[in-house]
Protein backbone atom coordinates (compact mmCIF):
# COMPACT_ATOMS: atom_id res chain seq x y z
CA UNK A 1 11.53 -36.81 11.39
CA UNK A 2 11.35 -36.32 7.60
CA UNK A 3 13.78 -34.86 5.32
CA UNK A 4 13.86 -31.27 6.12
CA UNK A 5 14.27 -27.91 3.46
CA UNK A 6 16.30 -25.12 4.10
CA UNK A 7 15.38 -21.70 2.58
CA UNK A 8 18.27 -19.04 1.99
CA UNK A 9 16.60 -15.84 1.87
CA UNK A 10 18.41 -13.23 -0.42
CA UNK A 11 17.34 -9.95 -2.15
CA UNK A 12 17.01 -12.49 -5.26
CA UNK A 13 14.45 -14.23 -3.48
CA UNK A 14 14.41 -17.34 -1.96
CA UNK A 15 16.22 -20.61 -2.47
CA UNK A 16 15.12 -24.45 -0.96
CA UNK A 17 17.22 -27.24 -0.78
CA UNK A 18 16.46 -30.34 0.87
CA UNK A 19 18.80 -31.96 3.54
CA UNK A 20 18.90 -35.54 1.86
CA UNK A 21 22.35 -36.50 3.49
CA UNK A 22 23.72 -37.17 7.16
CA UNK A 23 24.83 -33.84 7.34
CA UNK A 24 24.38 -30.73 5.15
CA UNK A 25 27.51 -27.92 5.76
CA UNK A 26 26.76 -24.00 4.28
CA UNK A 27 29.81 -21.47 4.14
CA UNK A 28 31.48 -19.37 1.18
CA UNK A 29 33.89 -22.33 0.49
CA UNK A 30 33.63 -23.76 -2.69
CA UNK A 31 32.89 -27.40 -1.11
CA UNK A 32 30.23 -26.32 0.97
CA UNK A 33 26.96 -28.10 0.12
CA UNK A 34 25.43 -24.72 -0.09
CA UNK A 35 27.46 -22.20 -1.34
CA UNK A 36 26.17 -18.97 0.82
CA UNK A 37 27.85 -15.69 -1.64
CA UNK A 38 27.40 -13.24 1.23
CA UNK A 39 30.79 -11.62 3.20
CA UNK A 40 30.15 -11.88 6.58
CA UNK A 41 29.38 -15.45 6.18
CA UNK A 42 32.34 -17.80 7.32
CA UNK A 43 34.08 -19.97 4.80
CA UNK A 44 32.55 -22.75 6.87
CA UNK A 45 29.73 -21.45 8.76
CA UNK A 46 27.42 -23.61 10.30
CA UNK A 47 26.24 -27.38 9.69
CA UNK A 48 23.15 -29.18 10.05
CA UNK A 49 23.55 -32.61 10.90
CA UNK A 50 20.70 -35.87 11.29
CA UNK A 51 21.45 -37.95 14.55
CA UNK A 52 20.76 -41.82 15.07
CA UNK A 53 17.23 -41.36 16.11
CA UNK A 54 15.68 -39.18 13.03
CA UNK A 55 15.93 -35.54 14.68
CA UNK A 56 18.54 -32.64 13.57
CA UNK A 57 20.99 -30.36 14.88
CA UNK A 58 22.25 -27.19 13.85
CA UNK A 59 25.80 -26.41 14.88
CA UNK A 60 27.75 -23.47 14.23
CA UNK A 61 31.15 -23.54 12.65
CA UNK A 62 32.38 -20.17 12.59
CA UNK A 63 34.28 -18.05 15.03
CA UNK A 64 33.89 -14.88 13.48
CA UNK A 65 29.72 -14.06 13.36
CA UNK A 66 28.24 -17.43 13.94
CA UNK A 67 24.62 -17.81 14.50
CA UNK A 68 21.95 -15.81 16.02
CA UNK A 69 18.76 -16.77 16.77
CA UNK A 70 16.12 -14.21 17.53
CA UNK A 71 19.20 -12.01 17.76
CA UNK A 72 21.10 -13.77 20.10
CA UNK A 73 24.16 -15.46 19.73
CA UNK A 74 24.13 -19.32 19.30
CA UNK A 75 26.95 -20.94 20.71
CA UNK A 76 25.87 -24.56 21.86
CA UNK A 77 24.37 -26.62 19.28
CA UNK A 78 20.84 -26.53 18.80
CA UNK A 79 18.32 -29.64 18.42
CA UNK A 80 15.73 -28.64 15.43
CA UNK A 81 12.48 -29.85 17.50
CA UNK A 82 10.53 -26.67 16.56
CA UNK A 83 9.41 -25.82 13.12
CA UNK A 84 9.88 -23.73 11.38
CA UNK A 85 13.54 -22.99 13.08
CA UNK A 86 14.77 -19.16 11.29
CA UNK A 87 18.74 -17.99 12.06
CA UNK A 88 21.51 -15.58 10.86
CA UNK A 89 24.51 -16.96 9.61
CA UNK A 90 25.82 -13.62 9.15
CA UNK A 91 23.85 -11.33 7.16
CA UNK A 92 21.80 -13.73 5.61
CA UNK A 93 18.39 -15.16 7.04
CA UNK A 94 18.38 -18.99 7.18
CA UNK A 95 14.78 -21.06 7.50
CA UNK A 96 14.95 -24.84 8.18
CA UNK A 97 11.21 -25.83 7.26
CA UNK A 98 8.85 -28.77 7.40
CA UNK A 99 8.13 -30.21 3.94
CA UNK A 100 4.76 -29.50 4.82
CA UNK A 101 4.89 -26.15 5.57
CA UNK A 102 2.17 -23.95 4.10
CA UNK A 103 2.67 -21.81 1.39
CA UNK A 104 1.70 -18.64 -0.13
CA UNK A 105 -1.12 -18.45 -2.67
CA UNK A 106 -0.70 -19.23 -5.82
CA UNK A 107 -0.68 -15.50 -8.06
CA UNK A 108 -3.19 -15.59 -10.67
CA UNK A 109 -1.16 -14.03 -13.96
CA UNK A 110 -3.95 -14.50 -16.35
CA UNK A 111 -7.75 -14.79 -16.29
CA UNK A 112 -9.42 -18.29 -16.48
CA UNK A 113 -12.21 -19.46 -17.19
CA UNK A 114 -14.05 -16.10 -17.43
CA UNK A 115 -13.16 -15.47 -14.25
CA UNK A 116 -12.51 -11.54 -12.59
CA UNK A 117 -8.91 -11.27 -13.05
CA UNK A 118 -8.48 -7.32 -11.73
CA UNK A 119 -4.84 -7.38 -10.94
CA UNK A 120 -2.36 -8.64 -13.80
CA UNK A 121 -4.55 -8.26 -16.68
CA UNK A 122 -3.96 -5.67 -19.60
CA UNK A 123 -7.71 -5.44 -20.27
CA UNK A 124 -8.76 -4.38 -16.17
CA UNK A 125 -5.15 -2.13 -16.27
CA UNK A 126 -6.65 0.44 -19.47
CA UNK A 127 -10.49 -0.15 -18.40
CA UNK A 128 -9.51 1.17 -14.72
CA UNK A 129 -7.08 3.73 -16.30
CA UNK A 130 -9.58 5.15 -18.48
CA UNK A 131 -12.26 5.17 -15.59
CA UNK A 132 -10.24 7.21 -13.63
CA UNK A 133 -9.35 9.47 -16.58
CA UNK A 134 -12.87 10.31 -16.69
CA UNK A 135 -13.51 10.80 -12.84
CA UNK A 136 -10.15 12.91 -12.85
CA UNK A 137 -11.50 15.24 -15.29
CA UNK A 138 -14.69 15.44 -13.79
CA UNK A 139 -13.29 16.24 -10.64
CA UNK A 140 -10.70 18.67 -12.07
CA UNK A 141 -13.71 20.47 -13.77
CA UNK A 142 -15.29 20.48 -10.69
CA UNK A 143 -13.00 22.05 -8.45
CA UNK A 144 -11.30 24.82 -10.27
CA UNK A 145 -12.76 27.92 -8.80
CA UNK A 146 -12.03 29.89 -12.03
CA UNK A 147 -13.74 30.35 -15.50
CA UNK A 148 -12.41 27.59 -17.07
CA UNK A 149 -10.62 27.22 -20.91
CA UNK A 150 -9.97 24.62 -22.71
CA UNK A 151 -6.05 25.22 -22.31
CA UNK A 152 -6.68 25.24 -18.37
CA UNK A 153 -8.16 22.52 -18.56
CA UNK A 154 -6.45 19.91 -20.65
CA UNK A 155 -2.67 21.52 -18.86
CA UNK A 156 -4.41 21.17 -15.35
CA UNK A 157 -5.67 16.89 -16.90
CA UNK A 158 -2.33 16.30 -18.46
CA UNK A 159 -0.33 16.69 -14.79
CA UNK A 160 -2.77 14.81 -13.06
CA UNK A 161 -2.05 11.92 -15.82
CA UNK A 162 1.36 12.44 -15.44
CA UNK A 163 1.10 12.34 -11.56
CA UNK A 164 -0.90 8.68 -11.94
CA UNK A 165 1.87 7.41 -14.22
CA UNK A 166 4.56 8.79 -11.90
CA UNK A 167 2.92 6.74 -9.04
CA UNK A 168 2.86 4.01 -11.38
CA UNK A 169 6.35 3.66 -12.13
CA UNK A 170 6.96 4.43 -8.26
CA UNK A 171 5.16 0.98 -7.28
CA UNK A 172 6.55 -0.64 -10.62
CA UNK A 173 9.91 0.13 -8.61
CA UNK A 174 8.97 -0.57 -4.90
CA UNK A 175 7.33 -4.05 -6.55
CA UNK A 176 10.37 -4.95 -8.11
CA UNK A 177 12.71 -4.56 -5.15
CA UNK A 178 10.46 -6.23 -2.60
CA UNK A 179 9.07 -9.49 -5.21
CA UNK A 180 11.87 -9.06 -7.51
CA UNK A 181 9.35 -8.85 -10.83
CA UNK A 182 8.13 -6.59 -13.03
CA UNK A 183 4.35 -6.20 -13.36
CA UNK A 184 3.12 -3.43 -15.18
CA UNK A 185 -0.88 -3.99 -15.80
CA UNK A 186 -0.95 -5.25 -11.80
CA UNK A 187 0.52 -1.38 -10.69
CA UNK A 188 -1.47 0.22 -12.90
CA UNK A 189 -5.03 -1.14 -12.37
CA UNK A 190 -3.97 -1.07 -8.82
CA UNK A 191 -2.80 2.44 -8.59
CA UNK A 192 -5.98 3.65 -11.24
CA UNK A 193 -8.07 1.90 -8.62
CA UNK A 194 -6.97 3.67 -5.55
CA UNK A 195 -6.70 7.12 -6.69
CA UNK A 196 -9.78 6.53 -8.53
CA UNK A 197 -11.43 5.66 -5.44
CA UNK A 198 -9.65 8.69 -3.75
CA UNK A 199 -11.63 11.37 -6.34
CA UNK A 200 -14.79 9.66 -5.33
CA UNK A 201 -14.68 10.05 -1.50
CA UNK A 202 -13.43 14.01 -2.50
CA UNK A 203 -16.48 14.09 -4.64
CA UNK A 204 -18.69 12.25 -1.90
CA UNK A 205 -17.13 13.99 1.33
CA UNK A 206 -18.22 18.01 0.73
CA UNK A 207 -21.84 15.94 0.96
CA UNK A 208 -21.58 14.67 4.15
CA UNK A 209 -20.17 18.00 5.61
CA UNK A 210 -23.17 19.65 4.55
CA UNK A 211 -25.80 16.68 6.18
CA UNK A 212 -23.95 17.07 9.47
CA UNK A 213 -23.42 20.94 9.37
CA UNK A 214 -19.61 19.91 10.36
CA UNK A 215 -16.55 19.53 8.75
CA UNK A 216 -16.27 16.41 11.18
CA UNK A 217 -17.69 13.61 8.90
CA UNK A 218 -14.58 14.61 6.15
CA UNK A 219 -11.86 15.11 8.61
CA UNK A 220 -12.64 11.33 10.24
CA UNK A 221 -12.76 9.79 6.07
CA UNK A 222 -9.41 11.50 5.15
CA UNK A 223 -7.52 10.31 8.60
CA UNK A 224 -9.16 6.45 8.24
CA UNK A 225 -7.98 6.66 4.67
CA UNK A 226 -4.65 7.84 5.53
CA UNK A 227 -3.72 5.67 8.78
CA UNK A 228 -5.94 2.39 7.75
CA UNK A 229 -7.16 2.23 4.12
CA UNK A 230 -4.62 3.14 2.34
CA UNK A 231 -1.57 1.58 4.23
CA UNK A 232 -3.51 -1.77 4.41
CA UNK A 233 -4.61 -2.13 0.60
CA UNK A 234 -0.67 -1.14 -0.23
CA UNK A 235 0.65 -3.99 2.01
CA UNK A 236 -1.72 -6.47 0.93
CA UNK A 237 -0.74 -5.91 -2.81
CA UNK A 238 2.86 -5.99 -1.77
CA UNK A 239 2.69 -8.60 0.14
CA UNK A 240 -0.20 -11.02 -0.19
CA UNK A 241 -0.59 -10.08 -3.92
CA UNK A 242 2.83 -10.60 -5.04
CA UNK A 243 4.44 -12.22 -2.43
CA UNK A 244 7.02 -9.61 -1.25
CA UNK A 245 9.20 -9.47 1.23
CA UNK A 246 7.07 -8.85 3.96
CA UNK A 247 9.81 -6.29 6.17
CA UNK A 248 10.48 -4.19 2.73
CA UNK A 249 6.95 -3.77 2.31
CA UNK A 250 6.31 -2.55 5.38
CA UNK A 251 9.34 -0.13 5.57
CA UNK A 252 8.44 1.10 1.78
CA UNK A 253 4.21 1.58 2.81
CA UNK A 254 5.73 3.77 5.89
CA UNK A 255 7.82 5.64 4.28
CA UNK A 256 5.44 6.55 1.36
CA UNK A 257 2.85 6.90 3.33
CA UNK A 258 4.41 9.05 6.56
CA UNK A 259 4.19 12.15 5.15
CA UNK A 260 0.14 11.86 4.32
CA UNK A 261 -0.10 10.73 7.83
CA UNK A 262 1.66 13.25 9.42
CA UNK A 263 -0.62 15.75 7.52
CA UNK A 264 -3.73 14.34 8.88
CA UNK A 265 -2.07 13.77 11.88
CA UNK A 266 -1.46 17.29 12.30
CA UNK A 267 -5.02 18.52 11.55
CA UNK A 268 -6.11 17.42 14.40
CA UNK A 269 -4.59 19.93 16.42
CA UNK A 270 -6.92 22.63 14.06
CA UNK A 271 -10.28 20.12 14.92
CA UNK A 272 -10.10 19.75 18.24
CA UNK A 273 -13.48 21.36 18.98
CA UNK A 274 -14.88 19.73 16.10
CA UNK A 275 -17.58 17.57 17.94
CA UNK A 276 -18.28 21.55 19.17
CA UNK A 277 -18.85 22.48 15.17
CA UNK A 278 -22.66 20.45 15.42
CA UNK A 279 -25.38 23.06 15.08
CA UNK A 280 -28.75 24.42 12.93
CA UNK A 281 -26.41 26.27 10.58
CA UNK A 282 -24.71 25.14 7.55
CA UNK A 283 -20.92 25.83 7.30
CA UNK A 284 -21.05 27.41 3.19
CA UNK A 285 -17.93 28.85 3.76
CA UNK A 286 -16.20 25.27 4.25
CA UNK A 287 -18.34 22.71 2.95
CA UNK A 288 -20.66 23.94 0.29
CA UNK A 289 -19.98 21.22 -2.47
CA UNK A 290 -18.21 22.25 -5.56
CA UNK A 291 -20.79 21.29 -7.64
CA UNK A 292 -22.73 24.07 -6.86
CA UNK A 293 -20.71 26.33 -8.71
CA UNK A 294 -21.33 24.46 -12.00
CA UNK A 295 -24.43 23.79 -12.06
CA UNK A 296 -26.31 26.87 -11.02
CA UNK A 297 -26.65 29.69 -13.27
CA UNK A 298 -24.83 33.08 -12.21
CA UNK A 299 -27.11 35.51 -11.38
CA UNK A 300 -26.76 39.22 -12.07
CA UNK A 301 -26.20 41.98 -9.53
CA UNK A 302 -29.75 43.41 -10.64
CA UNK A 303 -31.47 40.03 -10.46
CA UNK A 304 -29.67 39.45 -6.83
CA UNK A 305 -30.91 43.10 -5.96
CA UNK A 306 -33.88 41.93 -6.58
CA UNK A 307 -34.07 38.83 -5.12
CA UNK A 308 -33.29 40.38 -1.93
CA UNK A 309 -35.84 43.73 -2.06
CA UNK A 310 -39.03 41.78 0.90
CA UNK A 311 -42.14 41.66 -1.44
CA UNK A 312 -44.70 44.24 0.19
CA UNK A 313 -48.15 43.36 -0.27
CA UNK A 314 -50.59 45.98 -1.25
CA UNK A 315 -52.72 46.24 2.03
CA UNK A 316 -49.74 46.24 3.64
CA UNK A 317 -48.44 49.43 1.07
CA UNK A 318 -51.98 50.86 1.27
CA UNK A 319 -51.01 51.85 5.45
């Protein structure tokens, strides 16, 4: 068996070292050939050692937490015939890997060769920022039921910028614990995108209410977008976009996300005759688009009075 490379995880990311002697000994002891800084972890903890033949073993040396594997305590030692092998000497999470062993994608940080670099890239970051600028405001003009000012308005924009940024910095964060980087343009063209697309299916949805007569078609978007979309495009820029710890990511996407969830979640409850809601009639009440109220012209109570008089014809006067 080849030389072998043992990964120390730690929240400062991981570290490799290759096991290029007989035997390779980890502990908090200063003459330790890996140095583990971690409490729990005995001053001589465990050792990995190459027998006659070309295979390894692992062996624990510590009576006070030893090993685990797959949560178990590891007593005996253990022949390394099964790659990659992943243990606990104490609190820290030990991989012994193949040399081969396949690695993440390499992160694009800058755009080559004219190629679409979305994520990373000042240039996307303000063109997606400013896009949804523009479909915030048209939304925000869209669905304010009242006569609208130009003090309303920009007070009603400025907190929905400020809401963006504040999800912004709220990845930033999140990003930073779980990939231990900073990377400002990739949280904010990611961010601009989502919510972006977000005001565009709340544009789109009122639409497809109205087709189907139902409030059905909306309330099956929002909960897919809710329990699938959005906690899937979140992990996969955690995780497969920057490379985060996979475990954080997950626990951070939950916890963000549980309290959308539970909202949709709890609508269903009020929709449970929804598949009952199908009929000739439309639902104005609920799902009369917003742009209605824009873009027809208010008519007067005179002009609705007449509007609603039947025309009489004359023969029909005339008896």
């Amino acid at each position: 068996m080849a030389s072998l490379i043992v990964e120390i995880q730690s929240r400062h990311g991981a570290q490799y070292h290759r096991i290029d002697t007989p035997s390779l000994r980890l502990g908090r002891a200063l003459d330790n050939d890996i140095i583990l800084a971690d409490p729990s972890v005995s001053p001589y903890h465990c050792i990995v050692h190459r027998n006659d033949n070309g295979s390894y073993t692992l062996k624990s040396l510590a009576d006070e937490n030893g090993i685990r594997i797959g949560g178990r305590r590891i007593e005996d030692p253990v022949t390394v015939d099964h790659l990659p092998l992943v243990f606990d000497a104490g609190r820290t999470r030990i991989r012994i890997l193949d040399p081969a062993h396949i690695v993440a994608p390499t992160r694009m940080i800058s755009c080559h060769g004219g190629s679409v670099c979305m994520f990373g890239h000042w240039g996307w970051a303000l063109l997606l920022f400013a896009l949804l600028t523009l479909i915030s405001a048209f939304d925000n003009y869209l669905s304010t039921p009242l006569t609208l000012t130009w003090e309303s308005f920009w007070r009603d924009q400025a907190i929905i910028m400020m809401v963006a940024l504040g999800l912004v910095v709220s990845l930033l964060i999140i990003n930073r614990i779980t990939s231990h980087r900073w990377d400002l343009p990739s949280s904010l063209s990611f961010v601009s995108l989502l919510l972006a697309t977000a005001l565009v299916l709340d544009l789109m949805i009122p639409y497809a209410d109205y087709f189907f007569t139902s409030p059905l078609p909306g309330f099956i978007v929002g909960l897919a977008w809710s329990l699938i979309l959005l906690p899937w495009a979140m992990a996969w820029f955690l995780v497969r976009l920057h490379h985060g710890n996979t475990a954080a990511s997950i626990v951070f996407v939950v916890v963000l996300l549980l309290p959308a969830a539970y909202y949709q979640l709890k609508e269903i409850v009020s929709h449970y005759d929804l598949l009952n809601t199908f009929s000739k009639r439309s639902f104005y009440s609920d799902t009369l688009s917003p742009w209605d109220r824009r873009l027809q012209s208010t008519l007067s109570i005179d002009e609705f009075s007449a509007m609603s008089i039947p025309t009489v014809s004359p023969d029909t006067a005339d008896r």
